[in-house]
PDB file of N, CA and C in Angstrom:
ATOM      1  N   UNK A   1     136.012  76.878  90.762  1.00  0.00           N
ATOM      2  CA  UNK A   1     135.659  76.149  89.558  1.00  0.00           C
ATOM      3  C   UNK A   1     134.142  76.072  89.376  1.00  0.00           C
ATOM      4  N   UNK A   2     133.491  76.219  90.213  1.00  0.00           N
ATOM      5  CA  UNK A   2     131.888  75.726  90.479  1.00  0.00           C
ATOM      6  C   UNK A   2     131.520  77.008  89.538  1.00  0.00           C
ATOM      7  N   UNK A   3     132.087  78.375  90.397  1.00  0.00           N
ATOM      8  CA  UNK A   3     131.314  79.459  89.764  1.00  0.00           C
ATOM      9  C   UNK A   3     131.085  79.505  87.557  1.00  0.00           C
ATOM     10  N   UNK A   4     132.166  78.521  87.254  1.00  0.00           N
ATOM     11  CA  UNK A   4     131.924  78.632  85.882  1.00  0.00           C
ATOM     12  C   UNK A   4     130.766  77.807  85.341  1.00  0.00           C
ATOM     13  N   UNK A   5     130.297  77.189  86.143  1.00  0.00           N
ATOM     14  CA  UNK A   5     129.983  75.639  85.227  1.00  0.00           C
ATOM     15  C   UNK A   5     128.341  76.107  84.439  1.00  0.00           C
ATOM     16  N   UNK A   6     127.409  76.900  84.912  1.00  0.00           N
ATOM     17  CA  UNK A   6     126.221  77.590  84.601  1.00  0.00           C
ATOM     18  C   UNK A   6     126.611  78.587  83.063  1.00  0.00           C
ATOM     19  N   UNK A   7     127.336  78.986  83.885  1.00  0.00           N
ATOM     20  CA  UNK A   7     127.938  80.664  82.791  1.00  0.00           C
ATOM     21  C   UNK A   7     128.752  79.823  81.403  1.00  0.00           C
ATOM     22  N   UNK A   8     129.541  78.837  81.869  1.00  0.00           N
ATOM     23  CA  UNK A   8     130.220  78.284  80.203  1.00  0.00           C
ATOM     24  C   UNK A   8     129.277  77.486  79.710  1.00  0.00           C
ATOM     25  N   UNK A   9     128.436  76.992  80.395  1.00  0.00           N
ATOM     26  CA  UNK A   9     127.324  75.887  79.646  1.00  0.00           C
ATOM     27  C   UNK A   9     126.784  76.970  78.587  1.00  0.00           C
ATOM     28  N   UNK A  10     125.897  77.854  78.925  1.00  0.00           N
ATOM     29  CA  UNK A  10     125.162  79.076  78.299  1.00  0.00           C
ATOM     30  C   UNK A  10     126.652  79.278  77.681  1.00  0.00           C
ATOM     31  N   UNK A  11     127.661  79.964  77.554  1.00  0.00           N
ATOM     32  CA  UNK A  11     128.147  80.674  76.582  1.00  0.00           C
ATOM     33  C   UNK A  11     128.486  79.733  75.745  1.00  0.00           C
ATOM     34  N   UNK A  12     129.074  78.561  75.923  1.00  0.00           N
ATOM     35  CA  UNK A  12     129.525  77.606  74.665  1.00  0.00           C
ATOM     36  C   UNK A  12     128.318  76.868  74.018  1.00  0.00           C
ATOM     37  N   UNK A  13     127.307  76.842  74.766  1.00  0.00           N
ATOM     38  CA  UNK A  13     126.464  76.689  73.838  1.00  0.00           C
ATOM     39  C   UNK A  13     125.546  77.758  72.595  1.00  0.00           C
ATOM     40  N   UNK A  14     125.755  79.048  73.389  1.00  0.00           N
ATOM     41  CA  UNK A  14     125.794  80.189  72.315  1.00  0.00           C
ATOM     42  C   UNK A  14     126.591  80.232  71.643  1.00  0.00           C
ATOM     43  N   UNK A  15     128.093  79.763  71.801  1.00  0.00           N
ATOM     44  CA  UNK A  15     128.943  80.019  70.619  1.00  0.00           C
ATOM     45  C   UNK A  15     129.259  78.968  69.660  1.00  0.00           C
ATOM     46  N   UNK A  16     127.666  77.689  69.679  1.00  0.00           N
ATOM     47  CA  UNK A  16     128.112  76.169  68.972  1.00  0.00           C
ATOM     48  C   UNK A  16     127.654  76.956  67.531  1.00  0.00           C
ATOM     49  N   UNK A  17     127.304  77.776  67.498  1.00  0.00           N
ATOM     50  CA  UNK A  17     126.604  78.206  66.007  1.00  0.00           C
ATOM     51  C   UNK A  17     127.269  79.177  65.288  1.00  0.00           C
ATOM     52  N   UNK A  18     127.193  79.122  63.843  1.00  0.00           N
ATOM     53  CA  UNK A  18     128.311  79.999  63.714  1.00  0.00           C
ATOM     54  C   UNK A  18     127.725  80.737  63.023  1.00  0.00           C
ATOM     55  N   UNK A  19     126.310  81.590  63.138  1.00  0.00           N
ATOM     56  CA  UNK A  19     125.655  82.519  62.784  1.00  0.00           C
ATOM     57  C   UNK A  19     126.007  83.354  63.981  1.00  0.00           C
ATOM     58  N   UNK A  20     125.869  82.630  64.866  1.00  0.00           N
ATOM     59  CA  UNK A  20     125.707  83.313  66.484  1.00  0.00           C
ATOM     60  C   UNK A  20     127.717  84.144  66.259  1.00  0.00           C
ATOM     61  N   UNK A  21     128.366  83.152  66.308  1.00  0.00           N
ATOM     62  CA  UNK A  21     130.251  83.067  66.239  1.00  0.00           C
ATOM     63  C   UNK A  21     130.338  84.818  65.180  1.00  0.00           C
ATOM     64  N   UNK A  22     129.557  84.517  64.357  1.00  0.00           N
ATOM     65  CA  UNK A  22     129.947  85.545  63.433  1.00  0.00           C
ATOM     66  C   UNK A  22     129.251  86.782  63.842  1.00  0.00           C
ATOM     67  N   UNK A  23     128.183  87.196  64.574  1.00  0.00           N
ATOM     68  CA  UNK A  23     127.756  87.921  64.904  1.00  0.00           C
ATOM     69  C   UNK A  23     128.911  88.554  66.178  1.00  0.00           C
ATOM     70  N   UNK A  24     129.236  88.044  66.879  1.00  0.00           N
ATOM     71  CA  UNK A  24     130.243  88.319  68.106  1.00  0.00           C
ATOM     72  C   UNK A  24     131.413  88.346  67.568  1.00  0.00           C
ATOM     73  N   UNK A  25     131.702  88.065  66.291  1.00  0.00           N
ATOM     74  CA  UNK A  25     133.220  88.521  65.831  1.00  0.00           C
ATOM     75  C   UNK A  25     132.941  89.895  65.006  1.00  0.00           C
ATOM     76  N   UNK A  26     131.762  90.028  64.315  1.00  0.00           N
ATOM     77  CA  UNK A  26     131.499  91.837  64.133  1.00  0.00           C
ATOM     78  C   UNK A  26     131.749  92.220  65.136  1.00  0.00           C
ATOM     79  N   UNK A  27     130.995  92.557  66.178  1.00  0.00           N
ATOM     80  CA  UNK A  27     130.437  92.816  67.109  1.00  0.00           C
ATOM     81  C   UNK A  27     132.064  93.408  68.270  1.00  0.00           C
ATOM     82  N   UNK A  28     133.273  92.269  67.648  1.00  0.00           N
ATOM     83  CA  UNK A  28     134.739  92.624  68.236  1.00  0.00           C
ATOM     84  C   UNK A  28     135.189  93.724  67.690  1.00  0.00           C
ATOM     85  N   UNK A  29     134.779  94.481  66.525  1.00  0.00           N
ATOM     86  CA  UNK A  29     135.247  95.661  65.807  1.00  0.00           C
ATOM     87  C   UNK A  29     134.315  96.763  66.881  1.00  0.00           C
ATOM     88  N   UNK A  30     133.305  96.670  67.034  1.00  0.00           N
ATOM     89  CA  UNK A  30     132.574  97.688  67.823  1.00  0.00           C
ATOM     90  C   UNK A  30     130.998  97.196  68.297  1.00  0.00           C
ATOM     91  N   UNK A  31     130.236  98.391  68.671  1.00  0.00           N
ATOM     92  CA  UNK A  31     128.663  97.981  68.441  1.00  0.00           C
ATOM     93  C   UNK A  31     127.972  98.338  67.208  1.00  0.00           C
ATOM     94  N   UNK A  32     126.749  97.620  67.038  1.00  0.00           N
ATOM     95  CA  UNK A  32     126.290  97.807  65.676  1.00  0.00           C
ATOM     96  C   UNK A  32     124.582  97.414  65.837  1.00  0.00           C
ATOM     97  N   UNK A  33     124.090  98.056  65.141  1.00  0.00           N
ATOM     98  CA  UNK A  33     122.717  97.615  65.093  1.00  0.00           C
ATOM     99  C   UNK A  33     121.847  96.231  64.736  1.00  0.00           C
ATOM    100  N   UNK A  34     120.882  95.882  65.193  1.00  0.00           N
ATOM    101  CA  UNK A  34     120.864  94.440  64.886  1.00  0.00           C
ATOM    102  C   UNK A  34     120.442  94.750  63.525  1.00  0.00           C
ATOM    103  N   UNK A  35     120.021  95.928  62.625  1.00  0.00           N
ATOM    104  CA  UNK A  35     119.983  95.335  60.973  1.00  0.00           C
ATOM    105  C   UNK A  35     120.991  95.604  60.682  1.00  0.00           C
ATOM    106  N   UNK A  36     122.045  96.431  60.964  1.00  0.00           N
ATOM    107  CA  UNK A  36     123.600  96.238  60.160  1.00  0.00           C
ATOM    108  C   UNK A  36     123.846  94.508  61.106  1.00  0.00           C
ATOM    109  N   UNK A  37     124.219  94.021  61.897  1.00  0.00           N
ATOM    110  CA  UNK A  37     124.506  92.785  62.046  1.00  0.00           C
ATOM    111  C   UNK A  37     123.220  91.869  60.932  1.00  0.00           C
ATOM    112  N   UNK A  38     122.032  92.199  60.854  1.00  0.00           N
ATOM    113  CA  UNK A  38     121.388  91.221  59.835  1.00  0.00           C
ATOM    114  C   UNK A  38     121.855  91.357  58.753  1.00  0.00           C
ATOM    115  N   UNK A  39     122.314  92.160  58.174  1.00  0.00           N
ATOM    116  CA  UNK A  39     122.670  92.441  56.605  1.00  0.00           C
ATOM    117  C   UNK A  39     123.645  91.422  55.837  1.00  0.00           C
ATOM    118  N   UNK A  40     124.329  90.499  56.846  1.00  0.00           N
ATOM    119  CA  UNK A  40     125.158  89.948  56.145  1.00  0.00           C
ATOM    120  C   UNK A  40     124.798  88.563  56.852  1.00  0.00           C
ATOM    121  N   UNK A  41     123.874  88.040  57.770  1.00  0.00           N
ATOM    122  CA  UNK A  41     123.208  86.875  57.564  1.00  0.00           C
ATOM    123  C   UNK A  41     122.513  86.166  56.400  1.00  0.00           C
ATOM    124  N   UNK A  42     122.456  85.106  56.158  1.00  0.00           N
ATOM    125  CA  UNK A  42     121.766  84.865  55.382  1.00  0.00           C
ATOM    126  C   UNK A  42     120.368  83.837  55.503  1.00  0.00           C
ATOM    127  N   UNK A  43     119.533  84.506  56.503  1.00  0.00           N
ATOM    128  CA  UNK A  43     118.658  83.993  56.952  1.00  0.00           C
ATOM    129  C   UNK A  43     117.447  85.204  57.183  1.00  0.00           C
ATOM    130  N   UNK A  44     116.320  84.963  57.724  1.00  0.00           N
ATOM    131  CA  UNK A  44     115.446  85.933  57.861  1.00  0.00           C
ATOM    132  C   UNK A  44     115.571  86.557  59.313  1.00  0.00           C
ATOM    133  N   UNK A  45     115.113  88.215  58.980  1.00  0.00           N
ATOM    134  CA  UNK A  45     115.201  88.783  60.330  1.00  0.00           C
ATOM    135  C   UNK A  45     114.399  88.171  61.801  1.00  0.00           C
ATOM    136  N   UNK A  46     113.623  87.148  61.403  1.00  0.00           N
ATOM    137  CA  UNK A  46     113.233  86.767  63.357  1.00  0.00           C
ATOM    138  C   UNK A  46     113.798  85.578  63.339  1.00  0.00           C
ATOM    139  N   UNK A  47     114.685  84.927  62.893  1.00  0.00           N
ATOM    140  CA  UNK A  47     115.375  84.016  62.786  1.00  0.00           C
ATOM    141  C   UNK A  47     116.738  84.149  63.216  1.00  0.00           C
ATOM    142  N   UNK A  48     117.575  85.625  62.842  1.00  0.00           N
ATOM    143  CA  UNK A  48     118.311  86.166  63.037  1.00  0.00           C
ATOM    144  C   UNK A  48     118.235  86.736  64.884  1.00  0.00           C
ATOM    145  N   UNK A  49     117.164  87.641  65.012  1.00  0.00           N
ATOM    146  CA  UNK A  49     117.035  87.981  66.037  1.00  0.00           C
ATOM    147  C   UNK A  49     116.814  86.784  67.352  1.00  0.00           C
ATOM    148  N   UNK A  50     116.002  85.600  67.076  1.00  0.00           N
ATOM    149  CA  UNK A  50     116.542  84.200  67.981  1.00  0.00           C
ATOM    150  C   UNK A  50     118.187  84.185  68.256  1.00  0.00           C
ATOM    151  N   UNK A  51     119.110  84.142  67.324  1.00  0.00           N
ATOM    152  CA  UNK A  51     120.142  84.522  67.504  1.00  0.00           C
ATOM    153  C   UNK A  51     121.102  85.414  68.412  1.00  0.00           C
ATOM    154  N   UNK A  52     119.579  86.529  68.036  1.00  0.00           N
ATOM    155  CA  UNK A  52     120.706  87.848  69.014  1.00  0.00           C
ATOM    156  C   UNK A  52     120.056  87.517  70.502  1.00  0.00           C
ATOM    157  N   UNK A  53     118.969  87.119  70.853  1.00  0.00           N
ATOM    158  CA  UNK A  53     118.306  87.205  71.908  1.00  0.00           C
ATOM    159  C   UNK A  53     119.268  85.710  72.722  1.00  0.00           C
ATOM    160  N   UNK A  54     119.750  84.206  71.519  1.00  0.00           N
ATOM    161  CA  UNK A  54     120.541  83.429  72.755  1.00  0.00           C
ATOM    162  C   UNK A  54     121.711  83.794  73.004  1.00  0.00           C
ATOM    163  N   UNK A  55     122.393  85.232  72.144  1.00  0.00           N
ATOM    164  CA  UNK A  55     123.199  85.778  72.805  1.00  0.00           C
ATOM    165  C   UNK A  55     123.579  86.303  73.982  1.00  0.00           C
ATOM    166  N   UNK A  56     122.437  86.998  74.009  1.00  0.00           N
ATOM    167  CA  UNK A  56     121.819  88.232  75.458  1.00  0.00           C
ATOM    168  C   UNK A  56     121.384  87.016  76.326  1.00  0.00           C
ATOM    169  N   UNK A  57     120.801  86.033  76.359  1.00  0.00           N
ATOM    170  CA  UNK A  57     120.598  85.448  77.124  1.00  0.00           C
ATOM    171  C   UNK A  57     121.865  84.663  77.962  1.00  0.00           C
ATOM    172  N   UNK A  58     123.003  84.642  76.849  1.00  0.00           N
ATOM    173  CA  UNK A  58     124.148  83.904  77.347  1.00  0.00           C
ATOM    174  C   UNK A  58     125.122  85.129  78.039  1.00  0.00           C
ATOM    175  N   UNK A  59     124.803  85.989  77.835  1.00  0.00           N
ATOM    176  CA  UNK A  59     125.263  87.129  78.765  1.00  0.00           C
ATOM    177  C   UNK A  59     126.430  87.684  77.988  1.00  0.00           C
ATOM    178  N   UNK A  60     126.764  87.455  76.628  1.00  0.00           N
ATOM    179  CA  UNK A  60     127.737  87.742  75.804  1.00  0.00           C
ATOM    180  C   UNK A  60     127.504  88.709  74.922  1.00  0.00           C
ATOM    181  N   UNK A  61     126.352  89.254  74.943  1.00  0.00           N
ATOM    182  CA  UNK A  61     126.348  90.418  74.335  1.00  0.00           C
ATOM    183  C   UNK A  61     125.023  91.190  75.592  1.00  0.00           C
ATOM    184  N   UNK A  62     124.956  92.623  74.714  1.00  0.00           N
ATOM    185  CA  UNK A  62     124.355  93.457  75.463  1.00  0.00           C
ATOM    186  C   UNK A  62     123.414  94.460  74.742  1.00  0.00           C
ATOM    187  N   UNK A  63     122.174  94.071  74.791  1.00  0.00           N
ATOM    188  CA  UNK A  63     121.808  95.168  74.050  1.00  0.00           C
ATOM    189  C   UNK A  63     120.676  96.168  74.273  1.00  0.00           C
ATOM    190  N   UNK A  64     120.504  97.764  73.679  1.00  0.00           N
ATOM    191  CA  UNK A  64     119.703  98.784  74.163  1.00  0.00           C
ATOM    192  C   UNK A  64     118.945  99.289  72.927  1.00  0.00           C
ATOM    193  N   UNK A  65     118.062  99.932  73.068  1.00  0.00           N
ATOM    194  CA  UNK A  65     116.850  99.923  72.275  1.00  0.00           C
ATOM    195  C   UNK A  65     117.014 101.411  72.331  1.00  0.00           C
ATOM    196  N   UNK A  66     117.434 102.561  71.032  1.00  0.00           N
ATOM    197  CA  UNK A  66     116.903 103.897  71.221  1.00  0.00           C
ATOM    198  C   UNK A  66     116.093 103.760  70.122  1.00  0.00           C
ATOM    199  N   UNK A  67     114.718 104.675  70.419  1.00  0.00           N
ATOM    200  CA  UNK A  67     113.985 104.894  69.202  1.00  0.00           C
ATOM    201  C   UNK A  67     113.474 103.238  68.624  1.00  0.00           C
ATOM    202  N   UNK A  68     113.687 102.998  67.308  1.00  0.00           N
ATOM    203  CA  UNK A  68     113.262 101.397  67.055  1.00  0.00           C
ATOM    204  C   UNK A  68     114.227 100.878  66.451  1.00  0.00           C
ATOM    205  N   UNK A  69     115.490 101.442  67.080  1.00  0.00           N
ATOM    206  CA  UNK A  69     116.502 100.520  66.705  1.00  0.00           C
ATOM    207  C   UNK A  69     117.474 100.150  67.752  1.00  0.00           C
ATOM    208  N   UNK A  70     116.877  98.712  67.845  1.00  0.00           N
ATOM    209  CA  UNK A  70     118.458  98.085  68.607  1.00  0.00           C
ATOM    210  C   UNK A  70     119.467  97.925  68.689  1.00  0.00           C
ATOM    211  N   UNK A  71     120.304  98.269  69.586  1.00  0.00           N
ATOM    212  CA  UNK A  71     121.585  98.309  69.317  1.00  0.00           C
ATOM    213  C   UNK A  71     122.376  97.405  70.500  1.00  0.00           C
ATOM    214  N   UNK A  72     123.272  96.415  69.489  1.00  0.00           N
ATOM    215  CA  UNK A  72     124.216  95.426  70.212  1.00  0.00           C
ATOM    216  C   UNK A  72     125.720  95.624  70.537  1.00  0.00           C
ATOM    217  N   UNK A  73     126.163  95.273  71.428  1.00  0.00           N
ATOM    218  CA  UNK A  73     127.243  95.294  71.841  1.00  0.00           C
ATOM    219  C   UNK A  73     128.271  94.271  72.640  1.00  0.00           C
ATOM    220  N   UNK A  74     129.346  93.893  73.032  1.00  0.00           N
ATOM    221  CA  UNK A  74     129.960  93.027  73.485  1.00  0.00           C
ATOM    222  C   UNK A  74     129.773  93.038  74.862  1.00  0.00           C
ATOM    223  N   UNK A  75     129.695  91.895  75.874  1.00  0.00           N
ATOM    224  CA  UNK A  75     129.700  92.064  77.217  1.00  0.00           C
ATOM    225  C   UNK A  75     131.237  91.466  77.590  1.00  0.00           C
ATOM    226  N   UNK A  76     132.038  92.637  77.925  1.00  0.00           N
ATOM    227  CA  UNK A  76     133.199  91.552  78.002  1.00  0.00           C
ATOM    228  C   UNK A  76     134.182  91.102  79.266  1.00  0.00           C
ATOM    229  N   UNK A  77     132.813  91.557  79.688  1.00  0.00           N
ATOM    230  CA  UNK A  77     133.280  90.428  81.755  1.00  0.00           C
ATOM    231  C   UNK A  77     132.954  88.955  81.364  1.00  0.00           C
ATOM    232  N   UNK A  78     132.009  88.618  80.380  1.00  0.00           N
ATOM    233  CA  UNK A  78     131.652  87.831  80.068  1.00  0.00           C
ATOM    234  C   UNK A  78     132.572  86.646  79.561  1.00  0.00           C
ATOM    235  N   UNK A  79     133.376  88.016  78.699  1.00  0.00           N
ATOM    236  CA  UNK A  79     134.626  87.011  78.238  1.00  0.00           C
ATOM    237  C   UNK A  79     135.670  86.567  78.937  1.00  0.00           C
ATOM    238  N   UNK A  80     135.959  87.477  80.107  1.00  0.00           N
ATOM    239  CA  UNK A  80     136.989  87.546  81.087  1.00  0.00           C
ATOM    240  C   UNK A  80     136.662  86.358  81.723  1.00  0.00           C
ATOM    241  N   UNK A  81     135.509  86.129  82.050  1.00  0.00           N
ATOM    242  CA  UNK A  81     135.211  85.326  82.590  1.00  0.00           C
ATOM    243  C   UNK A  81     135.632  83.623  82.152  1.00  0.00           C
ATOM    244  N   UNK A  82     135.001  83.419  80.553  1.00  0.00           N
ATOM    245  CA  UNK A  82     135.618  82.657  79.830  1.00  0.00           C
ATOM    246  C   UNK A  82     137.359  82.191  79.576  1.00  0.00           C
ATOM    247  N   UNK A  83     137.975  83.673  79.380  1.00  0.00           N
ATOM    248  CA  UNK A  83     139.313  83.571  79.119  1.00  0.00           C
ATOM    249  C   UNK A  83     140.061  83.197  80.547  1.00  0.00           C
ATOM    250  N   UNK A  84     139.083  83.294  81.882  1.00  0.00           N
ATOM    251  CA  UNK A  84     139.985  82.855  82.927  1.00  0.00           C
ATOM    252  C   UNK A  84     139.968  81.842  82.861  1.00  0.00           C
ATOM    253  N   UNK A  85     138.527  81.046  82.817  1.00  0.00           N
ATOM    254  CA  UNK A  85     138.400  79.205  82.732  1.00  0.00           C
ATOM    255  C   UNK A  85     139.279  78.592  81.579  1.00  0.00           C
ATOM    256  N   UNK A  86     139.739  79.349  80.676  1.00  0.00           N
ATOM    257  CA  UNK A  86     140.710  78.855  79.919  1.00  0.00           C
ATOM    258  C   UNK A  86     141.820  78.600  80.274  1.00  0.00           C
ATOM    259  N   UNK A  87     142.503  79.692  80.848  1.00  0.00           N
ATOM    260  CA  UNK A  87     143.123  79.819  81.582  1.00  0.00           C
ATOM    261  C   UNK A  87     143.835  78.958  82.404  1.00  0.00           C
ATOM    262  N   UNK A  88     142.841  78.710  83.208  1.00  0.00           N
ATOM    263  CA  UNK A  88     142.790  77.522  84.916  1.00  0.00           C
ATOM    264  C   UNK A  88     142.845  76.323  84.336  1.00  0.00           C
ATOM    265  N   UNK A  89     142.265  75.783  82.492  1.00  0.00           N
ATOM    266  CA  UNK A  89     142.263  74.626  82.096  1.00  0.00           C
ATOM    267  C   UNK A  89     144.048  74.386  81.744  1.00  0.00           C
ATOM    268  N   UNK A  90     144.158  75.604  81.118  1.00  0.00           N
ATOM    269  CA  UNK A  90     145.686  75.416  80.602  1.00  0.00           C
ATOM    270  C   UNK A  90     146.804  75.020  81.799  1.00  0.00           C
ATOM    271  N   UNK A  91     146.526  75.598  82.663  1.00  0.00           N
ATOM    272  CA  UNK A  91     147.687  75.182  83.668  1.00  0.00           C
ATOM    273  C   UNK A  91     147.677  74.006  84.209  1.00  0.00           C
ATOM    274  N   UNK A  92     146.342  73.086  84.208  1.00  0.00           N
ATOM    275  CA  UNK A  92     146.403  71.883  84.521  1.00  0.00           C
ATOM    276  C   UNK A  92     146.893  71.114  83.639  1.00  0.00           C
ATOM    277  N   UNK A  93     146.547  71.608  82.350  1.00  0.00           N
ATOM    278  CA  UNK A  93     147.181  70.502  81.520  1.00  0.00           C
ATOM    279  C   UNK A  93     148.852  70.617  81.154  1.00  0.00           C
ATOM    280  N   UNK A  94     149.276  72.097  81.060  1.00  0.00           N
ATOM    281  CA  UNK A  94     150.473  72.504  80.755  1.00  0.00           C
ATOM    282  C   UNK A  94     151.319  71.356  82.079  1.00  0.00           C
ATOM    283  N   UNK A  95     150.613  71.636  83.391  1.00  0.00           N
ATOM    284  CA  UNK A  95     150.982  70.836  84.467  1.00  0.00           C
ATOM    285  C   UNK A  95     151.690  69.270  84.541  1.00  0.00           C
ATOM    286  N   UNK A  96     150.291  69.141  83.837  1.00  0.00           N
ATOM    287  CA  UNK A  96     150.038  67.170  83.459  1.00  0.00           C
ATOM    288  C   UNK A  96     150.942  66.832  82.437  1.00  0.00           C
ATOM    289  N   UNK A  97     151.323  67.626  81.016  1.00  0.00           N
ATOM    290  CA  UNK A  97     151.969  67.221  80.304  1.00  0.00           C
ATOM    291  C   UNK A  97     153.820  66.940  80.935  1.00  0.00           C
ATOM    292  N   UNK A  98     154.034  68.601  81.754  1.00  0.00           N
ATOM    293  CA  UNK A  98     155.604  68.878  82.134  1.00  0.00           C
ATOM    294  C   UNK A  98     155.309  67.736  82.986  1.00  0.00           C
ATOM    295  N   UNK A  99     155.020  66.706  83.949  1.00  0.00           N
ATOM    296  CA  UNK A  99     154.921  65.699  84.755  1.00  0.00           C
ATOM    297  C   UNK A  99     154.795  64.733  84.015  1.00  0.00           C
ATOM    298  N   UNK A 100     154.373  64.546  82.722  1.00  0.00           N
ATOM    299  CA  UNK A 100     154.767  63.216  81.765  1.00  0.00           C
ATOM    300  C   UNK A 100     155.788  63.293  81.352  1.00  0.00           C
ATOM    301  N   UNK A 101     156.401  64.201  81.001  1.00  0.00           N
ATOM    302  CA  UNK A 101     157.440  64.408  79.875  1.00  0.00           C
ATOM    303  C   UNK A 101     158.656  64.419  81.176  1.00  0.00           C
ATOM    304  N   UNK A 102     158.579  64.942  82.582  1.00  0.00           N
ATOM    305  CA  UNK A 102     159.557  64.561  83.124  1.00  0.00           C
ATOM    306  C   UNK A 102     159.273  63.197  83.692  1.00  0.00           C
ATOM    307  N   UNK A 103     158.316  61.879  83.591  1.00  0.00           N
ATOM    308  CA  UNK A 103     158.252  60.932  83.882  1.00  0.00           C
ATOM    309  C   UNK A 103     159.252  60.287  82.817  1.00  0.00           C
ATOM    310  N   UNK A 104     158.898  60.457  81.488  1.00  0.00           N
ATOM    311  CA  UNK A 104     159.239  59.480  80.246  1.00  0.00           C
ATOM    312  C   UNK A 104     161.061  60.037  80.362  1.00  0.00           C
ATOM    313  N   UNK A 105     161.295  61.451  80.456  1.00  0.00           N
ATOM    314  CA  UNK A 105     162.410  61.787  80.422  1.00  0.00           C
ATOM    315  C   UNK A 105     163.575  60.982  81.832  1.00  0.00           C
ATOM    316  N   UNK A 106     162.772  60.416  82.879  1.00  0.00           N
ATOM    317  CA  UNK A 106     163.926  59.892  83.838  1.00  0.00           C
ATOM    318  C   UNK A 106     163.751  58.600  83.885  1.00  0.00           C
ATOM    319  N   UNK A 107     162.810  57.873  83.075  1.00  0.00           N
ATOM    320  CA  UNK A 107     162.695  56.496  82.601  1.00  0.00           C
ATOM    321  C   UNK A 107     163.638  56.736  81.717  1.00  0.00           C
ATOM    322  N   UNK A 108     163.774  56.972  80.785  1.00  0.00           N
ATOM    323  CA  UNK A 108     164.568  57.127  79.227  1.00  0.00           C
ATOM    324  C   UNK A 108     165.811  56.723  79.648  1.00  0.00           C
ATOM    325  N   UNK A 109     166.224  57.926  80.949  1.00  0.00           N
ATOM    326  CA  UNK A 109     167.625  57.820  81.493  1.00  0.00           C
ATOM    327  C   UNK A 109     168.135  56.801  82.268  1.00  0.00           C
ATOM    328  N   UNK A 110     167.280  56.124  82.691  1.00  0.00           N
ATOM    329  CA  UNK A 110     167.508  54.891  83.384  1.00  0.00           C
ATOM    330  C   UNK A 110     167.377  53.496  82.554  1.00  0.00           C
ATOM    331  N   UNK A 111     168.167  53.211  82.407  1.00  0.00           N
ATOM    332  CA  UNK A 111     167.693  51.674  81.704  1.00  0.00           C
ATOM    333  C   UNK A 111     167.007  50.742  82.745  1.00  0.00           C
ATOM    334  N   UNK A 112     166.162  50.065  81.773  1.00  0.00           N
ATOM    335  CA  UNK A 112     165.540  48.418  82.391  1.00  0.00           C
ATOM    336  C   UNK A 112     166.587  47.539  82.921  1.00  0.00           C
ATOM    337  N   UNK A 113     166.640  47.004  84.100  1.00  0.00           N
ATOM    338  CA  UNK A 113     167.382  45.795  84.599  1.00  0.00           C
ATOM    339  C   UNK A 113     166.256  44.608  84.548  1.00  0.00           C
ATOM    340  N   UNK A 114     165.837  44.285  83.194  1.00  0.00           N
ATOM    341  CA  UNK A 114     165.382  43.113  83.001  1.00  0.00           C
ATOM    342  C   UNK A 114     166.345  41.611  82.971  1.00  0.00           C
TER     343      UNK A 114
END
């Protein structure tokens, strides 16, 4: 559990924005350049690029420079990583709920001897 707690801080806080959200849901169709990803922001290009850079910094994307154009892409150990801590959350709770629901369910069946 420890190993997540660094890595989801950085990614969920890269993904509180939904300039950032929308850039990584292009970005699920393929890779793309950061001015085809600017083209449909609606903000200015170094404003945009803050964006791509707390991406890369959150380790959720990946990107390489040929010539003078950058090019972005998905990191998706990154996500694996994410989708396991999801994961490990769900079974505790899936856990916690089937252990209420068989609490309330053998109360139910038992009446009160008040």
């Amino acid at each position: 559990m420890a190993k997540y707690y660094g890595v989801l801080d950085d990614v969920f806080a890269a993904l509180a924005d939904p300039s950032r959200r929308a850039v990584v849901q292009r970005l699920g169709s393929g890779p793309a350049s950061v001015g085809e990803l600017a083209e449909s922001a609606p903000i200015t290009l170094p404003s945009f690029l803050k964006h791509i850079r707390v991406l890369e910094a959150s380790g959720l994307i990946r990107t390489t420079k040929t010539g003078r154009v950058r090019h972005c892409e998905l990191d998706r150990e990154r996500f694996a990583l994410v989708d396991d801590w999801l994961a490990e959350q769900r079974r505790i709770w899936e856990g916690r709920t089937d252990r209420l629901e068989n609490f309330l369910t053998a109360n139910k069946e038992s009446p009160d001897e008040s």
